[in-house]
Protein backbone atom coordinates (compact mmCIF):
# COMPACT_ATOMS: atom_id res chain seq x y z
CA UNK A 1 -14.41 44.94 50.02
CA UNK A 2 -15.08 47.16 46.65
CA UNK A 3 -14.99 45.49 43.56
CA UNK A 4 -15.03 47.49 40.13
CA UNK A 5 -18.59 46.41 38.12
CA UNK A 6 -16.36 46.11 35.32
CA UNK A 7 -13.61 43.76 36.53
CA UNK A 8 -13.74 40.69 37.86
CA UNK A 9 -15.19 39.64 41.30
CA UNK A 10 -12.21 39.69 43.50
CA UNK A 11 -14.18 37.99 45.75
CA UNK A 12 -14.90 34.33 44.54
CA UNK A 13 -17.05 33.35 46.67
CA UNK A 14 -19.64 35.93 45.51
CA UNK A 15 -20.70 34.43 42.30
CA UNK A 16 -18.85 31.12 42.09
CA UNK A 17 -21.01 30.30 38.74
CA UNK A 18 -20.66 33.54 36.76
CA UNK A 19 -17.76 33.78 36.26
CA UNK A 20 -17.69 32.65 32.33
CA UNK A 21 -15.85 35.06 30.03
CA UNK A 22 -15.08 34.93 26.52
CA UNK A 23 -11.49 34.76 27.64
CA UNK A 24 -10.18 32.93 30.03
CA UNK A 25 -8.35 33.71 33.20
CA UNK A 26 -5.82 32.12 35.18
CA UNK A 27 -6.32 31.52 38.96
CA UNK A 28 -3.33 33.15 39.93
CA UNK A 29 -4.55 36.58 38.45
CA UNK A 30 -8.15 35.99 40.91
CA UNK A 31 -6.20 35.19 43.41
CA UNK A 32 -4.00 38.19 43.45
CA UNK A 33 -7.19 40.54 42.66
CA UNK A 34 -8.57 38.96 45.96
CA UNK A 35 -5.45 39.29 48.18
CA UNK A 36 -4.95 42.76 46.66
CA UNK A 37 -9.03 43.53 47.76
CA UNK A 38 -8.87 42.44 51.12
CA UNK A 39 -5.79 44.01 52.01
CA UNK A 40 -3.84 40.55 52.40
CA UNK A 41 -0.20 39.66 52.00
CA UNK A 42 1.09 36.93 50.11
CA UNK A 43 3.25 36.20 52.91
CA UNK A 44 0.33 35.98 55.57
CA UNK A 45 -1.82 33.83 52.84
CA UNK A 46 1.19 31.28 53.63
CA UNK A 47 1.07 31.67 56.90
CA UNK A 48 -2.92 31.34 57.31
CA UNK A 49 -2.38 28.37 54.51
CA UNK A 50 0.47 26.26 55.32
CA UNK A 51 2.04 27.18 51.91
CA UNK A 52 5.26 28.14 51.23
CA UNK A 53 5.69 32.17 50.32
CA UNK A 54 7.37 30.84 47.18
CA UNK A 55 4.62 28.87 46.60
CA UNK A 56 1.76 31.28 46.63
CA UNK A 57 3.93 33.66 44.68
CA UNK A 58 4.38 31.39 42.10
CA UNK A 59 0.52 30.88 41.90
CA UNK A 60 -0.17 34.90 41.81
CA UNK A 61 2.28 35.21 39.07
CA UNK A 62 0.33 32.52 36.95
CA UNK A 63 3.62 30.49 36.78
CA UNK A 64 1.44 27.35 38.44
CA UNK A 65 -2.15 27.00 38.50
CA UNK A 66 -3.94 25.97 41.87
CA UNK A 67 -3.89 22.24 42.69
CA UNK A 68 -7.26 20.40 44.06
CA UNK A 69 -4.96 20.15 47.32
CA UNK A 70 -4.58 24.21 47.53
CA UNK A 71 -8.17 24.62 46.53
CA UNK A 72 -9.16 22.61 49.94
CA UNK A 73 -6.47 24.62 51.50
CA UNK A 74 -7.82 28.11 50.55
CA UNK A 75 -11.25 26.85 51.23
CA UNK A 76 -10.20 26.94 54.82
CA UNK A 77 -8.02 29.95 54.76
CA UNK A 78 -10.21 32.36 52.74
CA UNK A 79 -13.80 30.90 52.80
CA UNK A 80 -13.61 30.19 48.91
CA UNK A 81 -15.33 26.89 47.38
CA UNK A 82 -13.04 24.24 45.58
CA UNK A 83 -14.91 23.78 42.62
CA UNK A 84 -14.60 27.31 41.94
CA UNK A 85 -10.73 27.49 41.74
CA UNK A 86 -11.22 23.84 39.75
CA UNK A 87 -13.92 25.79 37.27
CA UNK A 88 -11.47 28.76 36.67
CA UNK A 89 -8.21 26.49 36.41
CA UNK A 90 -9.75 24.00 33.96
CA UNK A 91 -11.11 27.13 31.91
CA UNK A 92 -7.52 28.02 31.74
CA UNK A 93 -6.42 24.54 30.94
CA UNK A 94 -8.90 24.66 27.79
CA UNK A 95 -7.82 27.78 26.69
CA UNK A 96 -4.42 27.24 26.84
CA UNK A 97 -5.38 24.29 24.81
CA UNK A 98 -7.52 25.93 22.19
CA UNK A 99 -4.42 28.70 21.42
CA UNK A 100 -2.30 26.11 21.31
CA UNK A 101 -4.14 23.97 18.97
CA UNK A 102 -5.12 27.14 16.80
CA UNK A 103 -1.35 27.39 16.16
CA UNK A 104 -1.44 23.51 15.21
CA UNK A 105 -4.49 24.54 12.80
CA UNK A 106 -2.93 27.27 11.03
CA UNK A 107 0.20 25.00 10.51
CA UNK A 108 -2.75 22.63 9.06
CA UNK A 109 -4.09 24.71 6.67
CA UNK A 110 -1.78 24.11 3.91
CA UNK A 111 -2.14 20.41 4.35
CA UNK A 112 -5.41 20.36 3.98
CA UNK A 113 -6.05 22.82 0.83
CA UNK A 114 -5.01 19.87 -1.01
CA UNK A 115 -7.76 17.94 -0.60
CA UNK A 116 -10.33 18.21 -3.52
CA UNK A 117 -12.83 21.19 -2.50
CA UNK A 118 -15.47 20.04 -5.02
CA UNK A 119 -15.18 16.97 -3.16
CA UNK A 120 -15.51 18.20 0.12
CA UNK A 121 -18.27 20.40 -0.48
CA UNK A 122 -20.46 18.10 -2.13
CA UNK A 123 -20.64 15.54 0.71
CA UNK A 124 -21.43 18.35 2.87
CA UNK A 125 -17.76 18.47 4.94
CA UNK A 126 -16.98 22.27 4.53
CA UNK A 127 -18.50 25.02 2.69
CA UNK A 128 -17.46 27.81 0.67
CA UNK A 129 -17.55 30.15 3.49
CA UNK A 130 -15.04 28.47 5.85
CA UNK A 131 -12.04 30.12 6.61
CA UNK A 132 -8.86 27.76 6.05
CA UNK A 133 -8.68 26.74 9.52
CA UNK A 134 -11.94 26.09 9.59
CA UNK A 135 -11.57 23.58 7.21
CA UNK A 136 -8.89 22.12 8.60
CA UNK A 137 -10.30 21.44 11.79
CA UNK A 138 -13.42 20.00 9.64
CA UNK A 139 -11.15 17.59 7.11
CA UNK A 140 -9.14 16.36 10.46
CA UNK A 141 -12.53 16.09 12.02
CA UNK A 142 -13.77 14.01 8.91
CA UNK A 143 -10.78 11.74 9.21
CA UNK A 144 -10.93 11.31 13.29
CA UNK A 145 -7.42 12.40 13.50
CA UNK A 146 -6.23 15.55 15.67
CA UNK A 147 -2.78 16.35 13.18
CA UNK A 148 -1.78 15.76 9.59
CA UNK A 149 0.90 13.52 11.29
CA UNK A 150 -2.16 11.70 12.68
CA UNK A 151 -3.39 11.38 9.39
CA UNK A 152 -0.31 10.30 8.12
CA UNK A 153 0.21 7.54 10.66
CA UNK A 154 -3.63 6.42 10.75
CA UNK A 155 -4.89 6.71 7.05
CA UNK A 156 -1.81 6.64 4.61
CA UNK A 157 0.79 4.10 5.61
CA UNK A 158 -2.31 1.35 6.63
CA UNK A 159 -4.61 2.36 4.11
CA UNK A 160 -3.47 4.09 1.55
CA UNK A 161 -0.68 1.61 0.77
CA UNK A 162 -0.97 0.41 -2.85
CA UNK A 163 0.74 -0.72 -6.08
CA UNK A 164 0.73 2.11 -8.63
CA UNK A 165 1.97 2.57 -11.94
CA UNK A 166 5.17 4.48 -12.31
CA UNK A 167 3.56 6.20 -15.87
CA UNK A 168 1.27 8.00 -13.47
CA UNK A 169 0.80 9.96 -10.58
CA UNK A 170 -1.92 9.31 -7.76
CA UNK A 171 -2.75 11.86 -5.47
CA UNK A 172 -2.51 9.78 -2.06
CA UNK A 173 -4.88 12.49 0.55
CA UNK A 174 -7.87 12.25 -2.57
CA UNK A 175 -7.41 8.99 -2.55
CA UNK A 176 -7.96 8.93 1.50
CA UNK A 177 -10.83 11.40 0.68
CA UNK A 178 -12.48 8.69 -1.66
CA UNK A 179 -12.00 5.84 1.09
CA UNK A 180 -13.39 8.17 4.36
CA UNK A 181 -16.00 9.01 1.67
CA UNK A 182 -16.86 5.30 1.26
CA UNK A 183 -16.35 4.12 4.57
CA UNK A 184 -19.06 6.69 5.69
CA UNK A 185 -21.28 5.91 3.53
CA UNK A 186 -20.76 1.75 4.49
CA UNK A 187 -21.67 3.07 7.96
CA UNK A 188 -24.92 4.49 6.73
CA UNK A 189 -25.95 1.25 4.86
CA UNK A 190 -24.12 -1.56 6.87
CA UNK A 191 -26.19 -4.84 6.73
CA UNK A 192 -27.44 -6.41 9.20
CA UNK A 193 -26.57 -9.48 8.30
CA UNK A 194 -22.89 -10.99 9.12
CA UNK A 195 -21.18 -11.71 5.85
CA UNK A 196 -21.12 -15.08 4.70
CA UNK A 197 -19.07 -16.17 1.71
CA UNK A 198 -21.31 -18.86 0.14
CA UNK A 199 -23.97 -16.39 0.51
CA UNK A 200 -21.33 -14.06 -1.50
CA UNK A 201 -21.05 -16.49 -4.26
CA UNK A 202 -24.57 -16.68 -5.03
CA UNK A 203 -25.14 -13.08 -5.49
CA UNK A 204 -21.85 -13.05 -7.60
CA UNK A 205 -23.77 -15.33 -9.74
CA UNK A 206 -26.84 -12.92 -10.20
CA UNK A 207 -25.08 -9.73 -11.07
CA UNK A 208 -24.65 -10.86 -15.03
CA UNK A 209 -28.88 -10.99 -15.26
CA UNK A 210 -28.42 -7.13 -13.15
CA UNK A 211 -26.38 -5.57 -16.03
CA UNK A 212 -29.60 -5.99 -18.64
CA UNK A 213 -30.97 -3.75 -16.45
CA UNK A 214 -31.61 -0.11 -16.43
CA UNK A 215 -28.19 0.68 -14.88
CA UNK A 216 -28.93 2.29 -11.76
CA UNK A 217 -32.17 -0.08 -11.75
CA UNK A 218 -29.13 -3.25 -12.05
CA UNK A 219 -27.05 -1.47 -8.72
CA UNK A 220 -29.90 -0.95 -6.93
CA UNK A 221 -30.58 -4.88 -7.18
CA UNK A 222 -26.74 -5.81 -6.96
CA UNK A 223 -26.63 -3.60 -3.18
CA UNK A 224 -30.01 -5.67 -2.09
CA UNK A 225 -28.46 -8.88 -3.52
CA UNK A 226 -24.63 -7.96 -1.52
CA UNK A 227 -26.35 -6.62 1.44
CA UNK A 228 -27.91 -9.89 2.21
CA UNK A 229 -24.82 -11.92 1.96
CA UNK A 230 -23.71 -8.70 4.91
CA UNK A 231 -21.40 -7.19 2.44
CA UNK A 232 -21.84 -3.35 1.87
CA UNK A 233 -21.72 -2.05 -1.89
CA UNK A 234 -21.22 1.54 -2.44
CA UNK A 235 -20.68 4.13 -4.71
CA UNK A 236 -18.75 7.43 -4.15
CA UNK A 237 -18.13 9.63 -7.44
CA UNK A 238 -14.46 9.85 -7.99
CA UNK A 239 -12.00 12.28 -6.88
CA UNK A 240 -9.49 13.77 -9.12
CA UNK A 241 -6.22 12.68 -9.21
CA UNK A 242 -6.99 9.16 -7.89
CA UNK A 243 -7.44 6.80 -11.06
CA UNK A 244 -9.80 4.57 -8.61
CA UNK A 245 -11.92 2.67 -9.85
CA UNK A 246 -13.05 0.42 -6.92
CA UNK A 247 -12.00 -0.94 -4.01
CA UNK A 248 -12.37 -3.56 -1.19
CA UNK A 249 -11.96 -3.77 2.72
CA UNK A 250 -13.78 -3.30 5.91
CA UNK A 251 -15.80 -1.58 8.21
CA UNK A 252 -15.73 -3.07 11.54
CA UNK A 253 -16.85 -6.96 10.63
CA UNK A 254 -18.41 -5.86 7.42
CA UNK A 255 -16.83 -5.95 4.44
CA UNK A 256 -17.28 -3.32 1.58
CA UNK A 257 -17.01 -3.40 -2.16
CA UNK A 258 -17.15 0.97 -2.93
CA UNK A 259 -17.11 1.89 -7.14
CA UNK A 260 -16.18 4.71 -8.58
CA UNK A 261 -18.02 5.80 -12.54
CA UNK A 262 -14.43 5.97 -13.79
CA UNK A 263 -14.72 6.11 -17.57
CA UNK A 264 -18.49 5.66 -17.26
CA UNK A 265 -18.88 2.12 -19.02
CA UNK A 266 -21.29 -0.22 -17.48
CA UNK A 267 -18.88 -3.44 -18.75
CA UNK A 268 -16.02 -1.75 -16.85
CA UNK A 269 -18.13 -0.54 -13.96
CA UNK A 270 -19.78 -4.14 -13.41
CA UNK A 271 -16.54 -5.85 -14.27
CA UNK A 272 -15.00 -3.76 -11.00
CA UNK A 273 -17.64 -5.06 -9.19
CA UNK A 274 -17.17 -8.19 -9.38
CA UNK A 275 -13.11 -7.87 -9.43
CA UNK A 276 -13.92 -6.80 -6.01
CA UNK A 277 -16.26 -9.70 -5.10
CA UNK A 278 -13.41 -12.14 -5.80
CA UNK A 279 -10.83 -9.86 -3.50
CA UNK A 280 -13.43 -10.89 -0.96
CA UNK A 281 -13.91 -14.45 -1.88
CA UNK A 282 -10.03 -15.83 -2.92
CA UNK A 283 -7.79 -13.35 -0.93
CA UNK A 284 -6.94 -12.90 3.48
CA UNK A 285 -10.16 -11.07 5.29
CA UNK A 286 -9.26 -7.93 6.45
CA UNK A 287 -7.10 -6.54 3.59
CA UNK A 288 -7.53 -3.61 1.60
CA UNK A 289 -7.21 -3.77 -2.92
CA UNK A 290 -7.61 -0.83 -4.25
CA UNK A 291 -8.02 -1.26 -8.01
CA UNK A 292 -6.64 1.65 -9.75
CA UNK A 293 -6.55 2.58 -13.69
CA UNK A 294 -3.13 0.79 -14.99
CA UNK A 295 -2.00 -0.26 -11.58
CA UNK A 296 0.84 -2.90 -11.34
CA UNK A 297 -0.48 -6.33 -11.78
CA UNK A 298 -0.01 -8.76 -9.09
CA UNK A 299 -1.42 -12.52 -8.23
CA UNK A 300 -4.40 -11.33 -6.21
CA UNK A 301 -5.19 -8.80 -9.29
CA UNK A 302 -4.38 -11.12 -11.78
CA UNK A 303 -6.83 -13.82 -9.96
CA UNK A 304 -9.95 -11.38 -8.91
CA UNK A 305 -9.73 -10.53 -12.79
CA UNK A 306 -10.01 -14.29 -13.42
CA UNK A 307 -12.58 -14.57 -11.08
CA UNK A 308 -14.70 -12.03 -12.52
CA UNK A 309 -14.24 -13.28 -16.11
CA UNK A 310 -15.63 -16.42 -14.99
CA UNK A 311 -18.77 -15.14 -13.32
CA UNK A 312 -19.54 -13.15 -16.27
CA UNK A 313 -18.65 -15.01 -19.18
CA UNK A 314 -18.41 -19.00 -19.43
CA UNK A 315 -15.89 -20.27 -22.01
CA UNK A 316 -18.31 -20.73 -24.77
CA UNK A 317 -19.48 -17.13 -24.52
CA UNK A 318 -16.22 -15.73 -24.96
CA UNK A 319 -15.22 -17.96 -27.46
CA UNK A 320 -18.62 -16.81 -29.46
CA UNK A 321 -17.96 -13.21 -28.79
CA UNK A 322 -14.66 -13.17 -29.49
CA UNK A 323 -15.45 -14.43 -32.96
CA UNK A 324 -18.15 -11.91 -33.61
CA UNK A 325 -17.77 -10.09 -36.77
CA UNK A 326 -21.24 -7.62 -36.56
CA UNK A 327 -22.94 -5.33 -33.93
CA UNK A 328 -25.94 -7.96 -34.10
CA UNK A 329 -23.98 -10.69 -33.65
CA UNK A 330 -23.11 -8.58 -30.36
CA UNK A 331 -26.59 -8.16 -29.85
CA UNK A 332 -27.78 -11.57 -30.34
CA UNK A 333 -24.93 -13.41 -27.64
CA UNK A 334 -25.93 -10.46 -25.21
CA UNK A 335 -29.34 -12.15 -25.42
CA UNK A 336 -28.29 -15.94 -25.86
CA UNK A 337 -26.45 -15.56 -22.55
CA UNK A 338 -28.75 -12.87 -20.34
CA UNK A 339 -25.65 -10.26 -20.24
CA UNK A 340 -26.19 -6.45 -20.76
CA UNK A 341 -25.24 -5.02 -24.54
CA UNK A 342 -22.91 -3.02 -23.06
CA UNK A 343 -20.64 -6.02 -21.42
CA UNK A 344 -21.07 -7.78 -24.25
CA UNK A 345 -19.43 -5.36 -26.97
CA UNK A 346 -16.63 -4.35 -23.97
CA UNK A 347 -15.88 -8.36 -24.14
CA UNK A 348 -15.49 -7.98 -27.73
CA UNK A 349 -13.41 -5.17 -27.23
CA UNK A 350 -10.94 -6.65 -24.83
CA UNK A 351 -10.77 -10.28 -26.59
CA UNK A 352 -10.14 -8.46 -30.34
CA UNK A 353 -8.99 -5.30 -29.83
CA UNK A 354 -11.06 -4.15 -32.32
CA UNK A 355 -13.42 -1.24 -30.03
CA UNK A 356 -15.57 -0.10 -33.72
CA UNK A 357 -17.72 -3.23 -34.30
CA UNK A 358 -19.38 -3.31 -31.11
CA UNK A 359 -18.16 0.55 -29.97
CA UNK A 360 -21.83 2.10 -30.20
CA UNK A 361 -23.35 -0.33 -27.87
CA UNK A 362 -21.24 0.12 -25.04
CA UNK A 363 -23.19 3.28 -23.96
CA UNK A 364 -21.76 5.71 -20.87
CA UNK A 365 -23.71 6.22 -18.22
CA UNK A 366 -25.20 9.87 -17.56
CA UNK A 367 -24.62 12.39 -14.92
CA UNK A 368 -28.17 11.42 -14.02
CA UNK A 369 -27.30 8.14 -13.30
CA UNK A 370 -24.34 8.98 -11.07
CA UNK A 371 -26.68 11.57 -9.10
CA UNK A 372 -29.08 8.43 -8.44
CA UNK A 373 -26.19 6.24 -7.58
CA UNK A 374 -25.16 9.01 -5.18
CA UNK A 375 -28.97 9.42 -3.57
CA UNK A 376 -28.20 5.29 -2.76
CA UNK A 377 -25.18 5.58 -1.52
CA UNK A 378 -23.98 8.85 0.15
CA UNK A 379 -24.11 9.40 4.16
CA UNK A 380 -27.00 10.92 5.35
């Protein structure tokens, strides 16, 4: 038998492991190159086989592939090994596969340019050198989902289901983005112990001393003080388009409280925080609140709001704040009751409408604290 040293072995028995090209070939086409080699006829091979002429001539013209039972059958017949016509027909399989689902990409492409690239390439999920299928396959890959449909049916409709005001519009994949984001991160800092409401309660009631803290100083203790009641907090930088501002739900058994900086005000950031807290405390396990910018009020909102109003501010403190009339009265009840500056004049704020007494002490935090927050927080 002469075989060309550029083609392929038309002898598979010769190198049943080399055979590993770039491209992929079906066993029909080795088949033929062997009958055609050693001066066989497809009608003989059914002969010598068993098989059917029709049969073998539909596996030389690649319109079926070569069944374990044939494999066996050829073994016999031709002195071939079965693995090696299983190697060359899964091969085939796979590429078949991988052109198919490179059509499926390309279709993908436009779905997934409108994720937030920013985004993306800050937590490390594509780069600026990816082609667009390329970062398709890495945002479906991000999401564990094989289609945008799969997206659709696994993240949007179960997750990304949410009360939103009408004034505004909320980009629904960022928003996805910002809860994958989280949910990552949860997975990188998941406690270890289960989650325990009364445990829950009395870190709730520690988180006012944490805001007269440095800020990221007061998170850092707020995460240790969550953590061991087994609830994950997190923080994930917002995404444009999303109005988040926190959210609540779970990873597995552990729940997770993930903050955005949105409007960078620690009374609004800590006030979040403890919205969230009382999502987990008052309202069925398992569900997810997503607390967006002007989103439509509801009784779980309008209760977690209550809730953290309560933890931060007994009735005498608003009552005193409310009827402050100076920046150092502001000053003064922020130290009378242990509460950051900042919460105190947003208080103010809120109860009087009136955002110039107290206006210069609620300070935003810096880029430099977000970068910090996002050293705690992101996935490694």
């Amino acid at each position: 038998m002469t075989n060309s040293p550029n083609s392929v072995s038309s002898n598979p028995n010769e190198h049943p492991h080399a055979l590993r090209p770039d491209w992929a070939v079906h066993p029909g086409a080795i088949l033929a190159r062997y009958l055609e080699a050693n001066n066989i006829r497809q009608s003989e091979l059914a002969v010598r086989t068993g098989l059917t002429t029709k049969h073998v001539n539909q596996i030389v013209k690649q319109a079926v592939t070569i069944s374990p039972d044939v494999a066996v059958v050829l073994e016999t017949a031709l002195g071939t090994p079965p693995r090696f016509w299983a190697r060359a027909g899964a091969d085939w399989d796979i590429y078949v596969s991988e052109k198919r689902s490179a059509v499926s990409l390309k279709e993908a492409t436009t779905w997934a340019s409108s994720f937030d690239t920013q985004t993306l390439i800050r937590h490390g999920i594509v780069t600026t050198n990816d082609s667009a299928m390329d970062r398709a396959r890495k945002i479906l890959g991000l999401f564990g989902v094989a289609s945008p449909e799969a997206f659709d049916a696994t993240w949007m409709h179960p997750r990304v289901s949410f009360k939103r005001s009408q004034a505004y519009t909320v980009n629904s994949q960022n928003t996805a983005l910002w809860l994958r984001l989280v949910e990552r991160c949860a997975e990188q800092i998941r406690p270890d112990t289960e989650y325990k409401p009364a445990k829950l309660r009395r870190a709730a009631a520690k988180i006012p001393a944490f805001t007269t803290m440095p800020f990221t100083t007061g998170f850092e203790a707020a995460q240790a003080a969550l953590a061991d009641a087994g609830v994950a907090l997190v923080f994930v930088r917002q995404v444009p388009e999303t109005r988040v501002c926190a959210a609540t739900w779970w990873v597995g058994e552990t729940p997770v409280v993930g903050v955005t900086e949105r409007h960078r005000k620690p009374d609004i950031f800590w006030f979040s925080v403890l919205h969230e807290i009382g999502h987990l405390l008052l309202h069925p396990k398992r569900t997810t609140y997503l607390d967006l910018e002007d989103g439509a009020d509801d009784n779980a909102e309008t209760e977690a709001n209550e809730y953290a109003g309560k933890v931060l501010f007994p009735r005498a403190a608003k009552m005193q704040i409310a009827a402050a009339k100076s920046r150092q009265e502001l000053i003064f009840l922020a130290a009378e009751y242990n509460l950051g500056v900042a919460i105190v004049a947003g208080q103010h704020g809120h109860l009087t409408n009136d955002w110039r007494t107290g206006g210069s002490l609620r300070q935003s935090f810096s880029d430099g604290d977000i970068e910090k927050l996002e050293k705690l927080c992101r996935a490694s």
